[in-house]
Structures are given as structure tokens and as C-alpha cells.
C-alpha atoms as a PDB file:
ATOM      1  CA  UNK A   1     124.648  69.301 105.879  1.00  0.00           C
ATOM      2  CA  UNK A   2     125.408  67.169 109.088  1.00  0.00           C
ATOM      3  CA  UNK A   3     128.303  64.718 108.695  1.00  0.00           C
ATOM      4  CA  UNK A   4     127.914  61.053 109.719  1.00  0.00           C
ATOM      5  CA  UNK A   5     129.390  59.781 113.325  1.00  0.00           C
ATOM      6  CA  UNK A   6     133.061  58.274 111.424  1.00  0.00           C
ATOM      7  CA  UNK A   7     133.805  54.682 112.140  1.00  0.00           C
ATOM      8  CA  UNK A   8     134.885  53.661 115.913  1.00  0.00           C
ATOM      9  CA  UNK A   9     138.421  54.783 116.304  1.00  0.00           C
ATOM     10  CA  UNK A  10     138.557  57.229 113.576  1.00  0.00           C
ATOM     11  CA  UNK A  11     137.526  61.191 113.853  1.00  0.00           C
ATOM     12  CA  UNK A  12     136.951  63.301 111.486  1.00  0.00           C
ATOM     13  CA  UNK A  13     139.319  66.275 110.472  1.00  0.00           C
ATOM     14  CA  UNK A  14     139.143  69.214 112.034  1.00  0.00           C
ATOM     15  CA  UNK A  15     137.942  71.318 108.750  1.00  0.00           C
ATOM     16  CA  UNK A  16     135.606  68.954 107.789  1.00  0.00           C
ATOM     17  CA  UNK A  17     134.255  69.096 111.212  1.00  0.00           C
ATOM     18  CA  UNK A  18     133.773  72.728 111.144  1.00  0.00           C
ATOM     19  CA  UNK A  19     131.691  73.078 107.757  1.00  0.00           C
ATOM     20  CA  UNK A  20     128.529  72.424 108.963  1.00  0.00           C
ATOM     21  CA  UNK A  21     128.617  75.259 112.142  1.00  0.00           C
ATOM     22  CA  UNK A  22     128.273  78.590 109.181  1.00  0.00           C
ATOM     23  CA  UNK A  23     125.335  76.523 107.812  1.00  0.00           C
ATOM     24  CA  UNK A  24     123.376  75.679 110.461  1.00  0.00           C
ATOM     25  CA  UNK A  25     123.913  79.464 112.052  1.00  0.00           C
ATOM     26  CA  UNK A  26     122.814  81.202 108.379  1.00  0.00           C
ATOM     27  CA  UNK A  27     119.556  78.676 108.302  1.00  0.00           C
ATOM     28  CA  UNK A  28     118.802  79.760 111.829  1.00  0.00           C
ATOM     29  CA  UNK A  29     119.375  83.623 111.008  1.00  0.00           C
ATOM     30  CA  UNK A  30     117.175  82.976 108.473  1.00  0.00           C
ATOM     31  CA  UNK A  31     114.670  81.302 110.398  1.00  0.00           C
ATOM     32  CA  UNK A  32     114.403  83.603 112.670  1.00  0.00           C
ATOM     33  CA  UNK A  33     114.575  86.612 110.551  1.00  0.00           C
ATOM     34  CA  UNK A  34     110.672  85.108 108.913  1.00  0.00           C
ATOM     35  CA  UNK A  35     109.565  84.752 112.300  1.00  0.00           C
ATOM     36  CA  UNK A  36     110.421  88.567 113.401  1.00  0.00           C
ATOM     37  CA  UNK A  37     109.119  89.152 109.809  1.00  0.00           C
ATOM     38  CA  UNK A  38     105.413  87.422 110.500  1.00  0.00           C
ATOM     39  CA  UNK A  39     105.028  88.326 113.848  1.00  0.00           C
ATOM     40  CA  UNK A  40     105.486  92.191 112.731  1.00  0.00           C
ATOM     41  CA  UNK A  41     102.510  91.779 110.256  1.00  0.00           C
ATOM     42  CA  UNK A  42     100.135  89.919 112.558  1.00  0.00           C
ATOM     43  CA  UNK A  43     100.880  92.851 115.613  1.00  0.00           C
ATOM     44  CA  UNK A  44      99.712  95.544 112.971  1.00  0.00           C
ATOM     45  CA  UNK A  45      96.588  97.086 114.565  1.00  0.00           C
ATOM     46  CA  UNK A  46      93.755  98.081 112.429  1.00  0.00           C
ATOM     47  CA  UNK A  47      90.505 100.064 113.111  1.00  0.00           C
ATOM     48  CA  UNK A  48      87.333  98.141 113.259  1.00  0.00           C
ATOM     49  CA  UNK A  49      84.235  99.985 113.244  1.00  0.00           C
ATOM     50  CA  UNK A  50      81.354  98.255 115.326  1.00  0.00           C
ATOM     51  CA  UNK A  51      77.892  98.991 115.589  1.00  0.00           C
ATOM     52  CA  UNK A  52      76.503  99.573 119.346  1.00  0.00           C
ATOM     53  CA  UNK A  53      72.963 100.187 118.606  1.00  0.00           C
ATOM     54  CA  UNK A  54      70.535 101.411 116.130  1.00  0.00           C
ATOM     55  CA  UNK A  55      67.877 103.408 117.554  1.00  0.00           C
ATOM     56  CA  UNK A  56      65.080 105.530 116.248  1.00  0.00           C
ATOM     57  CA  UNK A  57      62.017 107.945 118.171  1.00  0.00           C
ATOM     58  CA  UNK A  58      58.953 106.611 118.628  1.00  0.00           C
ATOM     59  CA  UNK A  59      55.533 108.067 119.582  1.00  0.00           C
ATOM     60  CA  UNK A  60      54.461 106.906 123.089  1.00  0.00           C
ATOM     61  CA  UNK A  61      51.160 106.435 121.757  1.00  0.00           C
ATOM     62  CA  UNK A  62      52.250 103.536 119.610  1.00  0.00           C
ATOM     63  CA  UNK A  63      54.139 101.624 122.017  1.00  0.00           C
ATOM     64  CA  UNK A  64      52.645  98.596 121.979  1.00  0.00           C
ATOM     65  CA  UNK A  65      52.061  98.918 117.462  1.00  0.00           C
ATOM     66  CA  UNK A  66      55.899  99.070 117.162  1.00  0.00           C
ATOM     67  CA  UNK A  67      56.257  96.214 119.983  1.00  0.00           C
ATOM     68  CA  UNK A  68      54.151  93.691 118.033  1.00  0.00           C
ATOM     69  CA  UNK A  69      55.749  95.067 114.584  1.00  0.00           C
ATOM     70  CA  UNK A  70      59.325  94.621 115.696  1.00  0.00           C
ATOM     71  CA  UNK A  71      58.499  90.907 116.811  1.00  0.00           C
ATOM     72  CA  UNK A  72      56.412  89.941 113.551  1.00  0.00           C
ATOM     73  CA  UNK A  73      59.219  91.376 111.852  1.00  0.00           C
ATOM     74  CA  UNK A  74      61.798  89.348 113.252  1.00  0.00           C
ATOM     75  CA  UNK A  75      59.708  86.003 112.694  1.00  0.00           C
ATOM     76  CA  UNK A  76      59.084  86.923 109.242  1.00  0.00           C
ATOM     77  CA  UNK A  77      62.861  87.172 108.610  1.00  0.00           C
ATOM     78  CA  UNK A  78      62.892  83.537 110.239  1.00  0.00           C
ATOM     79  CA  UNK A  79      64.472  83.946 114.091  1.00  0.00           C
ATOM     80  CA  UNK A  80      63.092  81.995 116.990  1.00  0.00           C
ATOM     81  CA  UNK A  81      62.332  84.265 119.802  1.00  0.00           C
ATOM     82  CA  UNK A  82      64.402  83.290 122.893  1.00  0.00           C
ATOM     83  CA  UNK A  83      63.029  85.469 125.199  1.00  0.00           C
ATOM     84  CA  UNK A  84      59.966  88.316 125.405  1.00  0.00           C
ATOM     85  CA  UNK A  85      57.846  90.233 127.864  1.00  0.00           C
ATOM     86  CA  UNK A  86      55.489  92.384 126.388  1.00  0.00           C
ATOM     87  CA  UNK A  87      55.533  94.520 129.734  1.00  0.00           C
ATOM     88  CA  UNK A  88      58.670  95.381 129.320  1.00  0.00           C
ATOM     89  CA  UNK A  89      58.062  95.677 125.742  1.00  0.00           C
ATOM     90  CA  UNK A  90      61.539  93.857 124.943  1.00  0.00           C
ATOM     91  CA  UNK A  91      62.526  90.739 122.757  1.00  0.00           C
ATOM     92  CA  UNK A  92      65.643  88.888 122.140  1.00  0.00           C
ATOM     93  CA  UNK A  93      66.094  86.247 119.592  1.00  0.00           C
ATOM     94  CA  UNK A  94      68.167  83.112 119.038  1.00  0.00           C
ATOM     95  CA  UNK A  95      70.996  82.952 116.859  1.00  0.00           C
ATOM     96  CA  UNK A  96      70.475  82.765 113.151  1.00  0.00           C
ATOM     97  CA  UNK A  97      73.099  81.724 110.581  1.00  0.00           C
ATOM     98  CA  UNK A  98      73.850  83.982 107.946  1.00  0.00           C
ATOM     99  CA  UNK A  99      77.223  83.066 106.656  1.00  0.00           C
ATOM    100  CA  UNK A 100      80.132  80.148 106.845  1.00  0.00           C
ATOM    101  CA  UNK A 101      83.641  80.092 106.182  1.00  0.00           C
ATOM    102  CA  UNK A 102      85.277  76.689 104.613  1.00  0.00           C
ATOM    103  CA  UNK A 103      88.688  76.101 105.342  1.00  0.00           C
ATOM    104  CA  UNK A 104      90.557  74.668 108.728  1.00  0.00           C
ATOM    105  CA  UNK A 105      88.998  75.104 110.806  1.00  0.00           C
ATOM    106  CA  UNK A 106      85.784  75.836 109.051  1.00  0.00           C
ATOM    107  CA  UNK A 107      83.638  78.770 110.823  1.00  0.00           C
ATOM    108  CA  UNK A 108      79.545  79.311 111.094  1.00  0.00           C
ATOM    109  CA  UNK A 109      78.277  83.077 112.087  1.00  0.00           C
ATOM    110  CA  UNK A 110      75.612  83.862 113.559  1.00  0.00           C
ATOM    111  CA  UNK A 111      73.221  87.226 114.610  1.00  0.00           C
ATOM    112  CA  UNK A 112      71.287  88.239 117.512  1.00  0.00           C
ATOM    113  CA  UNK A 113      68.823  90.467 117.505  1.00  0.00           C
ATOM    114  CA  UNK A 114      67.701  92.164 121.275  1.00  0.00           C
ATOM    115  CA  UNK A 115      65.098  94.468 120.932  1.00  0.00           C
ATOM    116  CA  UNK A 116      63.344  97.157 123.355  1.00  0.00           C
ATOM    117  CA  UNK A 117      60.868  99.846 122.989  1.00  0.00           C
ATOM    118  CA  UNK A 118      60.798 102.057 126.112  1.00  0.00           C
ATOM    119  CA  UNK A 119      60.871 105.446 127.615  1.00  0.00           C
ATOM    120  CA  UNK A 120      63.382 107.757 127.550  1.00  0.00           C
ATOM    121  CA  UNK A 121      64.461 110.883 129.831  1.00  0.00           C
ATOM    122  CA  UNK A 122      62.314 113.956 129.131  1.00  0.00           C
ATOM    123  CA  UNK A 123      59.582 112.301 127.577  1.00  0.00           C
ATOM    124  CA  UNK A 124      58.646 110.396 124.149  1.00  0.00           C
ATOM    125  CA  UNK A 125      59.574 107.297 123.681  1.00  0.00           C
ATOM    126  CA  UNK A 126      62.831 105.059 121.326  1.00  0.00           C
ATOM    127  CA  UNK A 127      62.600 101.514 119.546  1.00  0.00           C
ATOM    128  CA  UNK A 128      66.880 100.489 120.173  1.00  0.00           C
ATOM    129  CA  UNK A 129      68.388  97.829 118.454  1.00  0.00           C
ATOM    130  CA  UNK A 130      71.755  95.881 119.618  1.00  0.00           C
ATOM    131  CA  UNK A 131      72.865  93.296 117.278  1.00  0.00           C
ATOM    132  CA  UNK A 132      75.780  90.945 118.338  1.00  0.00           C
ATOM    133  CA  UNK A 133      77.919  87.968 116.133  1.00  0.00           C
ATOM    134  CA  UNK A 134      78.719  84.791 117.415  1.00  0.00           C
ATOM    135  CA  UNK A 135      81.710  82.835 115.339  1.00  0.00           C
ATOM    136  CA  UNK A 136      81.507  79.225 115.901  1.00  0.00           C
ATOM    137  CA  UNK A 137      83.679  76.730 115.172  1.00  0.00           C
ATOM    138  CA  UNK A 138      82.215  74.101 113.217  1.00  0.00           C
ATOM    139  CA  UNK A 139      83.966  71.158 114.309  1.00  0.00           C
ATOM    140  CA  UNK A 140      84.146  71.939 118.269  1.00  0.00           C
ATOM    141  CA  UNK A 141      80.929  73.784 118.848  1.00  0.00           C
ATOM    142  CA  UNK A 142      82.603  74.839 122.250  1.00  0.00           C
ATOM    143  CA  UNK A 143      85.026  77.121 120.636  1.00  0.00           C
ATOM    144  CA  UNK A 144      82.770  80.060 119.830  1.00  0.00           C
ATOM    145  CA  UNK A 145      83.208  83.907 120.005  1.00  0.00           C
ATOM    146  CA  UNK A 146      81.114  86.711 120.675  1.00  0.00           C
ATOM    147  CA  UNK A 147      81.154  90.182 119.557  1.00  0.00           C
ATOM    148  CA  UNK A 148      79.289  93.391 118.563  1.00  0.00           C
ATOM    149  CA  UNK A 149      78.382  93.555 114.846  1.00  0.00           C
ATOM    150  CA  UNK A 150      81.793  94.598 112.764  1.00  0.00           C
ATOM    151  CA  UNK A 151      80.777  96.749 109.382  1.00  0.00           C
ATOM    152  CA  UNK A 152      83.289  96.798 106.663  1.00  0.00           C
ATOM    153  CA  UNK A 153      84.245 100.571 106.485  1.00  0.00           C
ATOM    154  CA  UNK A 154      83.045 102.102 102.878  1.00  0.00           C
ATOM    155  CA  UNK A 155      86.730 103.602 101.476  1.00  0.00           C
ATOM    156  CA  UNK A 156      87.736  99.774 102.190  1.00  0.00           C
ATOM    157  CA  UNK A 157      85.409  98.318  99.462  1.00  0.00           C
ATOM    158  CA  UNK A 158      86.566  95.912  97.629  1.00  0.00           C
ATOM    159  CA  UNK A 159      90.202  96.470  99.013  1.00  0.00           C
ATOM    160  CA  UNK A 160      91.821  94.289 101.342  1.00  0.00           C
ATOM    161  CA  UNK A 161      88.952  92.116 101.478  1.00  0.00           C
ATOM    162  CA  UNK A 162      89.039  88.833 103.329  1.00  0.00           C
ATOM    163  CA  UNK A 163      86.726  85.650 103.105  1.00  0.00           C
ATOM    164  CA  UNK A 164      85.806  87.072 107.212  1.00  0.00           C
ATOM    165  CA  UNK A 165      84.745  90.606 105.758  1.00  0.00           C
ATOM    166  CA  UNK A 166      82.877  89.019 103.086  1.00  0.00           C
ATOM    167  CA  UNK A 167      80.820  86.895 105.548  1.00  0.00           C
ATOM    168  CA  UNK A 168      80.472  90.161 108.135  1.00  0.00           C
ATOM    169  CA  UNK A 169      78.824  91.944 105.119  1.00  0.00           C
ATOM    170  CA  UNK A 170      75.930  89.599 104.536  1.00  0.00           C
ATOM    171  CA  UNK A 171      75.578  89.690 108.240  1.00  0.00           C
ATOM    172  CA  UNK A 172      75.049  93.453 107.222  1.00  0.00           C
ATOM    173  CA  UNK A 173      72.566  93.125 104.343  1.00  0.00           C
ATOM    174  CA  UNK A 174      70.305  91.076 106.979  1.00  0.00           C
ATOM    175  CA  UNK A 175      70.438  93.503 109.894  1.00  0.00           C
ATOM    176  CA  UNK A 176      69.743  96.541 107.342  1.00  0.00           C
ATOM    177  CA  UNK A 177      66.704  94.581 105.749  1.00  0.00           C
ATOM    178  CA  UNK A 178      65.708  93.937 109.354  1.00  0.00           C
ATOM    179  CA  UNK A 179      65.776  97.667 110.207  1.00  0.00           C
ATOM    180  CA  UNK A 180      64.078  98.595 107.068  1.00  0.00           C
ATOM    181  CA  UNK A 181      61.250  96.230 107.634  1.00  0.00           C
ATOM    182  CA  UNK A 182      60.798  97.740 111.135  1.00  0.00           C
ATOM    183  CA  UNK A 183      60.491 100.667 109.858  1.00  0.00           C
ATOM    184  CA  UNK A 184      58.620 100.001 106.767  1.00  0.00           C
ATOM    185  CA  UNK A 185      55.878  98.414 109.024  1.00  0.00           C
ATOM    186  CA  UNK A 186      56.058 101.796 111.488  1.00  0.00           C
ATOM    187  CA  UNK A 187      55.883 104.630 109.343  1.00  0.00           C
ATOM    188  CA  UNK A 188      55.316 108.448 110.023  1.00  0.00           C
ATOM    189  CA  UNK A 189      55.080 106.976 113.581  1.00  0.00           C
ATOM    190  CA  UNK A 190      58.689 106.191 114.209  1.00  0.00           C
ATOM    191  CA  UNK A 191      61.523 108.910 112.964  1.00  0.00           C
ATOM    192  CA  UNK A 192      64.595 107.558 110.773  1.00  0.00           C
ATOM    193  CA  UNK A 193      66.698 104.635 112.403  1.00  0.00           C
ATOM    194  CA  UNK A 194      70.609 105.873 113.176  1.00  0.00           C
ATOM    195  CA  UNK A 195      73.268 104.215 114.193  1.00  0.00           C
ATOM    196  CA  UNK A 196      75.824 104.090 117.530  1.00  0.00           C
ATOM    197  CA  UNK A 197      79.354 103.055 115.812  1.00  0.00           C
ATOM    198  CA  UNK A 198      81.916 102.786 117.919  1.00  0.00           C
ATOM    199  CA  UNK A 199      85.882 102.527 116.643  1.00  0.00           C
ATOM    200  CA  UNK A 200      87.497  99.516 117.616  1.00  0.00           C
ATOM    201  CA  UNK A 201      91.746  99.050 117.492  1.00  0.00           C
ATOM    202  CA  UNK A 202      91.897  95.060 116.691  1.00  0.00           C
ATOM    203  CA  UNK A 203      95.509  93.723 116.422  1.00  0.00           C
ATOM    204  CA  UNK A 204      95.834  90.457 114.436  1.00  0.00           C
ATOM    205  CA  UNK A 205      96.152  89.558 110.703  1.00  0.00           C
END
């Protein structure tokens, strides 16, 4: 506790002077000791797993089928196209919502879809997939992030889970359904979608 400024002409005694000085240097030990303390919990890195691509064979003969599938596909599952060129046989969409996050700030996220089907070295033919996440902050529309599509890793189920994971995996659920329609809609024609995950070391809380 801080002692008052004494009365003009009078100062205070020496002891009395003094009490305050262990105090104020145990509150700032302590102070500082919680601030080495959260600092060493945010700088814990973790392993993210994102996904790169999904990609799956496709017969060159049905080219142009899985083109006009892949785009009725993703304007049945309601995204705007952005941009297309059927000679290129590739498609990107807008972003779509899929989640949001209430708190302060409060957060929207987002998917895009881009979309190619197109030769490959040695002959046949792929459909690839790259998804990416945009998190946007509600209230300055400015402060956005982009990213490659984070999956929440299976032995981490329902451990550790944060309000963030919980939005990534509905994220998830609409990609998948995506993919499955795609494929649904190619059959024998196209072989089984697989994914590109790459690990990611994140550092924060």
C-alpha cells in the first residue's frame, strides 16, 4: 500500500517509508512470473494437418462429363462461380459461409472451391480439388485470413476441442459432401477421390 505525501514540513519515518518497497517488488515478481507463465503456453507448437488437394483419375474420354458435373455440383451445393473456362476445363468459386464464431471479436469462415480437370504426364487424365478458408472478421471486414483447409486430426476427437475446431469441422462435412457428390454424379468413370495432407507446425494457443 502507497503512503500519502505527509503534511508540508513533516516526513515520514524512515520504517514507515520503507514498507511499501517488499510489496510492490513481490506484486511485480508475481506479475511477471503470469506473464512468463502465459507466454510459455501460447509459444507451444502444435501439428496442424492441412489438406493440399483432393484428386482422383479420370477417363480422358469423359473430360468434358466430369467438367459440367463438377460445376452443377458446386451450384447445387449453393456457390456462385467466380471464374470458369470450359477450355481449360477449370472453375473457381466465391466464398461460401459455412460457420461463425460469437465472441470479441466475432469471426465468419468461409470455403473456396478451385476446380480443374486436365491432363496429366504419361497419359489419362485427373479431376484435382484445392479447397482454401478465409476467416473474416465480422466487424472490420478488412481483417481477414487465408489458409488451406485445417482437418481436426481423428485421435483428437472430442479432446481439446475449441469453438475454432468445431467451426473447421463443418467446413469439413461440406467439402466431403462436395467430393461425394462429384463423385456420385461420375461413377465407374472417375477412380476413388484421395487426399494431399500436408503437416503443418502452428505456434499459438
Amino acid at each position: 500500500m502507497t503512503m500519502p505525501e505527509p503534511p508540508p514540513g513533516l516526513v515520514w519515518p524512515a520504517s514507515t517509508r520503507k514498507q511499501e518497497i517488499p510489496a510492490t517488488r513481490g506484486a511485480r515478481q508475481i506479475i511477471f512470473a503470469v506473464m512468463v507463465l502465459l507466454l510459455s503456453v501460447g509459444c507451444v507448437p502444435s501439428i496442424r494437418s492441412t489438406v493440399v488437394d483432393v484428386r482422383a483419375t479420370i477417363d480422358q474420354a469423359a473430360f468434358d462429363r466430369a467438367y459440367k458435373a463438377i460445376t452443377l455440383v458446386l451450384i447445387e451445393k449453393g456457390f456462385d462461380i467466380k471464374m470458369k473456362d470450359p477450355d481449360l476445363r477449370i472453375i473457381t468459386t466465391e466464398y461460401q459461409k459455412f460457420a461463425d464464431l460469437s465472441g470479441w471479436p466475432p469471426f465468419d469462415f468461409f470455403l473456396q472451391v478451385k476446380a480443374m480437370v486436365r491432363d496429366v504426364p504419361g497419359g489419362g487424365g485427373e479431376i484435382a480439388l484445392w479447397p482454401k478458408v478465409k476467416e473474416q472478421n465480422r466487424i472490420n471486414q478488412n481483417a481477414f485470413t487465408e489458409h488451406p483447409f485445417t482437418v481436426q486430426a481423428a485421435e483428437n476427437d472430442g479432446k481439446n476441442k475449441t469453438s475454432r475446431s468445431e467451426a473447421m469441422e463443418k467446413g469439413q462435412v461440406l467439402f466431403q459432401s462436395l467430393v461425394q457428390a462429384i463423385a456420385d454424379a461420375l461413377g465407374p468413370s472417375a477412380g476413388p477421390f484421395k487426399k494431399t495432407i500436408q503437416q503443418v507446425e502452428m505456434t499459438g494457443m
